[in-house]
C-alpha atoms as a PDB file:
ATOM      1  CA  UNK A   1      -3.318 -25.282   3.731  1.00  0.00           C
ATOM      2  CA  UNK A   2      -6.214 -23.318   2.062  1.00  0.00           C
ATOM      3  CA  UNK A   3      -5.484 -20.513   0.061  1.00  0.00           C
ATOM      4  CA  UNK A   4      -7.499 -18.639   2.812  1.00  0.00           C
ATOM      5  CA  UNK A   5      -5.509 -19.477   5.600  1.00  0.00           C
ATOM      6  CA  UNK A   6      -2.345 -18.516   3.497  1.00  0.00           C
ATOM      7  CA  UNK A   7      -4.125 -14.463   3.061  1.00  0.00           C
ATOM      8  CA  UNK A   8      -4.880 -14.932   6.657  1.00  0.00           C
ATOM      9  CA  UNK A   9      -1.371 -15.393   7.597  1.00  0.00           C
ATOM     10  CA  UNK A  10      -0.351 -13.130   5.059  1.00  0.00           C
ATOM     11  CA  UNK A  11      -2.322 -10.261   6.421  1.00  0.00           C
ATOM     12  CA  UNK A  12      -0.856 -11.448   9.979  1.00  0.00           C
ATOM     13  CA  UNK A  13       2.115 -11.039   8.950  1.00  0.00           C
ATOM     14  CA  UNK A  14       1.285  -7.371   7.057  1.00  0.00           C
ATOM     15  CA  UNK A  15       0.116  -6.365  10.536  1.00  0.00           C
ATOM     16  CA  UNK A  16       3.234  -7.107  12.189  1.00  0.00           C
ATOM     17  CA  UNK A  17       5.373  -5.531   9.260  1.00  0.00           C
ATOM     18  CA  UNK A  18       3.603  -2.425   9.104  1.00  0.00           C
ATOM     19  CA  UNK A  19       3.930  -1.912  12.884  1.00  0.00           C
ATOM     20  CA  UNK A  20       7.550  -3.031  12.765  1.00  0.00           C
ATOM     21  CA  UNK A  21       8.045  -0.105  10.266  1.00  0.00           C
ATOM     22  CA  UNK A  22       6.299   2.694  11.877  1.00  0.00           C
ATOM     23  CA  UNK A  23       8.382   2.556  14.181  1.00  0.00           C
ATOM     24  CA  UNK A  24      11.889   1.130  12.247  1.00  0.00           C
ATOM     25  CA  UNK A  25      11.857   2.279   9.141  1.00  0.00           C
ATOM     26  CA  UNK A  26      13.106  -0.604   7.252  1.00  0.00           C
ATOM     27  CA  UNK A  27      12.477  -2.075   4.008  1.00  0.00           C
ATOM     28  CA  UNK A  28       9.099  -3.436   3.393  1.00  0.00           C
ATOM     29  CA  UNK A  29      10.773  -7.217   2.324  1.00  0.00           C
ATOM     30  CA  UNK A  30      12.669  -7.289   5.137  1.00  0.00           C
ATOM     31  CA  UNK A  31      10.214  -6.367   7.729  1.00  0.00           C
ATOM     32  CA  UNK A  32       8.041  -9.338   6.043  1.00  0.00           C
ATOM     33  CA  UNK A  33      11.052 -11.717   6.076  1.00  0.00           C
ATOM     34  CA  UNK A  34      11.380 -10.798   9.559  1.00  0.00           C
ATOM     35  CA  UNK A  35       7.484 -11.169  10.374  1.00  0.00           C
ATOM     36  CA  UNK A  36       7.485 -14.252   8.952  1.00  0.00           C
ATOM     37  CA  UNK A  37       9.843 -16.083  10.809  1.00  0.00           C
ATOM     38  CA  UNK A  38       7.228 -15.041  14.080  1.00  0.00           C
ATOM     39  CA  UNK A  39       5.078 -17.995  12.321  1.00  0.00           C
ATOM     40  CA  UNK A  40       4.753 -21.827  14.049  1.00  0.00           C
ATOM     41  CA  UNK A  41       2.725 -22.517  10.842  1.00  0.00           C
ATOM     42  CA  UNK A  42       4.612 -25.188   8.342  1.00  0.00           C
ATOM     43  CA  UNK A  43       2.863 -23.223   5.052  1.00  0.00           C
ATOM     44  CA  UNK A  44       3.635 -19.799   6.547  1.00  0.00           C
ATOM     45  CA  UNK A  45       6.226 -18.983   3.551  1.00  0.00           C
ATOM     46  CA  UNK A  46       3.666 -19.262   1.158  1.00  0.00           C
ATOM     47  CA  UNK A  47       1.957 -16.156   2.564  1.00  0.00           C
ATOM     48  CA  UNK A  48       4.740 -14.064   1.676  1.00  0.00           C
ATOM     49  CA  UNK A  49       4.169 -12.939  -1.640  1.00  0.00           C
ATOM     50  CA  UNK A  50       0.975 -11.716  -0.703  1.00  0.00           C
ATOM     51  CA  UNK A  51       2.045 -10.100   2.343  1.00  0.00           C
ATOM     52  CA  UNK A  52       4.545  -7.951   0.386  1.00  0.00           C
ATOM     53  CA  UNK A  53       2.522  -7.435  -1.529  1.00  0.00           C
ATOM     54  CA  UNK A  54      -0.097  -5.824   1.087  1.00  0.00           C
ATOM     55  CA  UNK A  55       2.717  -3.997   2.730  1.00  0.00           C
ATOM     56  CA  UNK A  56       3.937  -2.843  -0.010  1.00  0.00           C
ATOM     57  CA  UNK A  57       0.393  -1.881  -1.031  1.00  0.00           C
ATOM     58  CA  UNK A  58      -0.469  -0.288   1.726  1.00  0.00           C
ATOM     59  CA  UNK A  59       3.002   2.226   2.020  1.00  0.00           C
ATOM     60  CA  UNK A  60       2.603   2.934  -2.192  1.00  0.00           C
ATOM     61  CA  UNK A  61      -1.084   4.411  -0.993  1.00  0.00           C
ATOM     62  CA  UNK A  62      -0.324   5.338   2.490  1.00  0.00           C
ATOM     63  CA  UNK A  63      -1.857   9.078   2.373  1.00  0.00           C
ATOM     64  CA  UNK A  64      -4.570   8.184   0.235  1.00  0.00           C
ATOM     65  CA  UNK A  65      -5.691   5.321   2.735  1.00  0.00           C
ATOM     66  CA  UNK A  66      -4.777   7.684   5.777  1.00  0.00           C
ATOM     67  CA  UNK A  67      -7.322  10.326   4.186  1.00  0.00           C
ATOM     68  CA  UNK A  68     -10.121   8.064   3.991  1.00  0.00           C
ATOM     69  CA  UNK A  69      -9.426   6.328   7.917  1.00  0.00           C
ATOM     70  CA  UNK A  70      -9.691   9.947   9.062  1.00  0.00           C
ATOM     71  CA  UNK A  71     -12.929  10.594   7.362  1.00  0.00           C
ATOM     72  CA  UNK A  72     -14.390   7.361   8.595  1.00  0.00           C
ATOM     73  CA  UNK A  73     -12.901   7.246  12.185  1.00  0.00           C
ATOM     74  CA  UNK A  74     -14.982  10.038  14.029  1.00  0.00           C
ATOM     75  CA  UNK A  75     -13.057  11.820  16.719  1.00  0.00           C
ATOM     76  CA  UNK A  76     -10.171   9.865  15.560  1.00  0.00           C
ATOM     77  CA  UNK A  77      -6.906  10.937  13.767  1.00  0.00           C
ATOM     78  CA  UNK A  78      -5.447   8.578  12.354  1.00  0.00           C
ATOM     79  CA  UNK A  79      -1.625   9.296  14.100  1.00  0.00           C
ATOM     80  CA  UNK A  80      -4.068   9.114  17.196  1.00  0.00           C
ATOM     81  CA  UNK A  81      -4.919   5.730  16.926  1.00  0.00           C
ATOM     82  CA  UNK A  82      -3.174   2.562  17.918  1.00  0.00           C
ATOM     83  CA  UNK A  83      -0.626   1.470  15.750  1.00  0.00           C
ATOM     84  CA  UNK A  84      -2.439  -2.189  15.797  1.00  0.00           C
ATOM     85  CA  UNK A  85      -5.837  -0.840  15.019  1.00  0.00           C
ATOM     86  CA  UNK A  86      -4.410   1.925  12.555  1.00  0.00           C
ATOM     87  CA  UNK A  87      -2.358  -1.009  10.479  1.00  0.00           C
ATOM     88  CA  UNK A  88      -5.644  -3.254  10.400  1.00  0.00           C
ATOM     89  CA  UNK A  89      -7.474  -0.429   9.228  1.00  0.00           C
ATOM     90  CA  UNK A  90      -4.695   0.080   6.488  1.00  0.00           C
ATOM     91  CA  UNK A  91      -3.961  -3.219   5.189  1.00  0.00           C
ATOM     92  CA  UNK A  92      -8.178  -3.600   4.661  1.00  0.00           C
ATOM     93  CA  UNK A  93      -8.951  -0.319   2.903  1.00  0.00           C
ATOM     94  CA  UNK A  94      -6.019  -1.453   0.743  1.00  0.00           C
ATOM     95  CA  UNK A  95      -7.488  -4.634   0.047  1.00  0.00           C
ATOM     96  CA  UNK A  96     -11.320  -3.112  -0.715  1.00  0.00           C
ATOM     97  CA  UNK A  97      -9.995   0.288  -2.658  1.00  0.00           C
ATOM     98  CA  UNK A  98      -6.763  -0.456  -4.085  1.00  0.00           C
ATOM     99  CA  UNK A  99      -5.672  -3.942  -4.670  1.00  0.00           C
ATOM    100  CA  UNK A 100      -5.463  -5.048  -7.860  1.00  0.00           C
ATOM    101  CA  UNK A 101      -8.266  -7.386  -7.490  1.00  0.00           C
ATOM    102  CA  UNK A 102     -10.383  -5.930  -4.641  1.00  0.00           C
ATOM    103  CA  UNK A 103     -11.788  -7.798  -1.858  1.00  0.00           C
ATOM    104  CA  UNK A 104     -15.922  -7.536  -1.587  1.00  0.00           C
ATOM    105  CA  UNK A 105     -15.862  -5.451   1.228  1.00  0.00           C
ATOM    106  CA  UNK A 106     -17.926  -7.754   4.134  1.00  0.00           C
ATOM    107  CA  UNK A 107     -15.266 -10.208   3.153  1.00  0.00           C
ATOM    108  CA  UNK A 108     -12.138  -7.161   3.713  1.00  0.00           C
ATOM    109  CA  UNK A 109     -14.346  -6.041   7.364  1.00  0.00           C
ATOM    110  CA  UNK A 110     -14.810  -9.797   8.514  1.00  0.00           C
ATOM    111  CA  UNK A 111     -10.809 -10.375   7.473  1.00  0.00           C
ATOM    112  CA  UNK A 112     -10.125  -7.344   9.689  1.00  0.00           C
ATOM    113  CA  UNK A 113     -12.230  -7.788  12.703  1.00  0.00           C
ATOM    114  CA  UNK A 114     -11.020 -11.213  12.910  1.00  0.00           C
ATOM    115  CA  UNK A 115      -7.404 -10.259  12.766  1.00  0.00           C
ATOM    116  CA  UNK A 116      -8.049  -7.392  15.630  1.00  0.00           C
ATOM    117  CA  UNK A 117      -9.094 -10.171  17.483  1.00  0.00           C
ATOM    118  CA  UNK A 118      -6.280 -11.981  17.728  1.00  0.00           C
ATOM    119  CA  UNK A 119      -4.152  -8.945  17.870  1.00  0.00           C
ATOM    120  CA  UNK A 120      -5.667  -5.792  19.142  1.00  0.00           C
ATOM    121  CA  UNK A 121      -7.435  -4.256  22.370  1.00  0.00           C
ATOM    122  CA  UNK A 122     -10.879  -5.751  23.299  1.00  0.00           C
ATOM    123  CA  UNK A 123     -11.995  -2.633  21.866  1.00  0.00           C
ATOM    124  CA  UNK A 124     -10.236  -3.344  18.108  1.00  0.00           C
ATOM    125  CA  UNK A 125     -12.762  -5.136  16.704  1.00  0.00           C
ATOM    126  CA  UNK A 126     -15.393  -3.001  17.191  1.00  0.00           C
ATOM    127  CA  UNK A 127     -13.811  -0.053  16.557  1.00  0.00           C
ATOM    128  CA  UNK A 128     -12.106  -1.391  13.360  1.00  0.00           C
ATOM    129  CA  UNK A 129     -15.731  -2.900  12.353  1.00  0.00           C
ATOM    130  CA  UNK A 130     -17.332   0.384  12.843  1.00  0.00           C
ATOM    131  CA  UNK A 131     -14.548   2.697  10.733  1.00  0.00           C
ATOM    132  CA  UNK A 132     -14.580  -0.037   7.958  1.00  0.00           C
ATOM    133  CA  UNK A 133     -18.538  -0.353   7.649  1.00  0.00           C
ATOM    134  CA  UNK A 134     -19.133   3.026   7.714  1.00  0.00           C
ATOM    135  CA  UNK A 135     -16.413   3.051   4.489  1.00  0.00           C
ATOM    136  CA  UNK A 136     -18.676   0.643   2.993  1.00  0.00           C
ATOM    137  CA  UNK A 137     -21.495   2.283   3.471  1.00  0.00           C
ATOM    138  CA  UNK A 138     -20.182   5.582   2.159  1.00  0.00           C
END
């Protein structure tokens, strides 16, 4: 499995964690653990350390990410938005402003949209396109 599909999975699996604690409140490992045991894929495990490390990511910069969403999402707050969209929207400015290594951010948007796809409204990936571009652009 390509180390693509693994960050795909991995941000899958970020997704799911993120949701499961916004509304749980468990630990960030074991809200991955959990996550990943959702996953057919034989190569799934090897997503986890980089989906910790997103979640964990993501909660360390929580109100710094939240603060840029709500600049970018007009008419939006972020506690407003759907917890799938919101934790899409998280887990990518992450990767583009605060990762260790950053993602170019076409590649972050494109990683995104494709994961609102599978997992969001039929509105998700446009609105998640549209918040994250006009980051970019900013």
């Amino acid at each position: 499995m390509s180390e693509k599909m693994i960050r795909r999975i991995a941000r899958e699996v970020a997704l799911q964690s993120l949701f499961q604690i916004d509304f749980n409140s468990c630990e960030a490992a074991v809200a991955v653990e959990a996550s990943l045991t959702e996953h057919d894929e034989e190569n799934a495990p090897k997503a986890y350390d980089y989906a910790l490390q997103l979640v964990q990511g993501v909660l360390a910069n929580k109100e710094a990410i939240d603060a840029r969403l709500g600049q970018y999402a007009i008419d939006w707050t972020v506690e407003r938005m759907p917890a799938t969209d919101r934790n899409i929207l998280r887990v990518a400015v992450y990767e583009m402003l605060f990762a260790a290594e950053p993602l170019a951010y076409g590649v972050a948007i494109n990683e995104a949209v494709e994961v609102a796809k599978v997992y969001g409204t039929e509105e998700s990936p446009r609105f998640v396109n549209g918040v994250l571009g006009k980051l970019a652009k900013a």
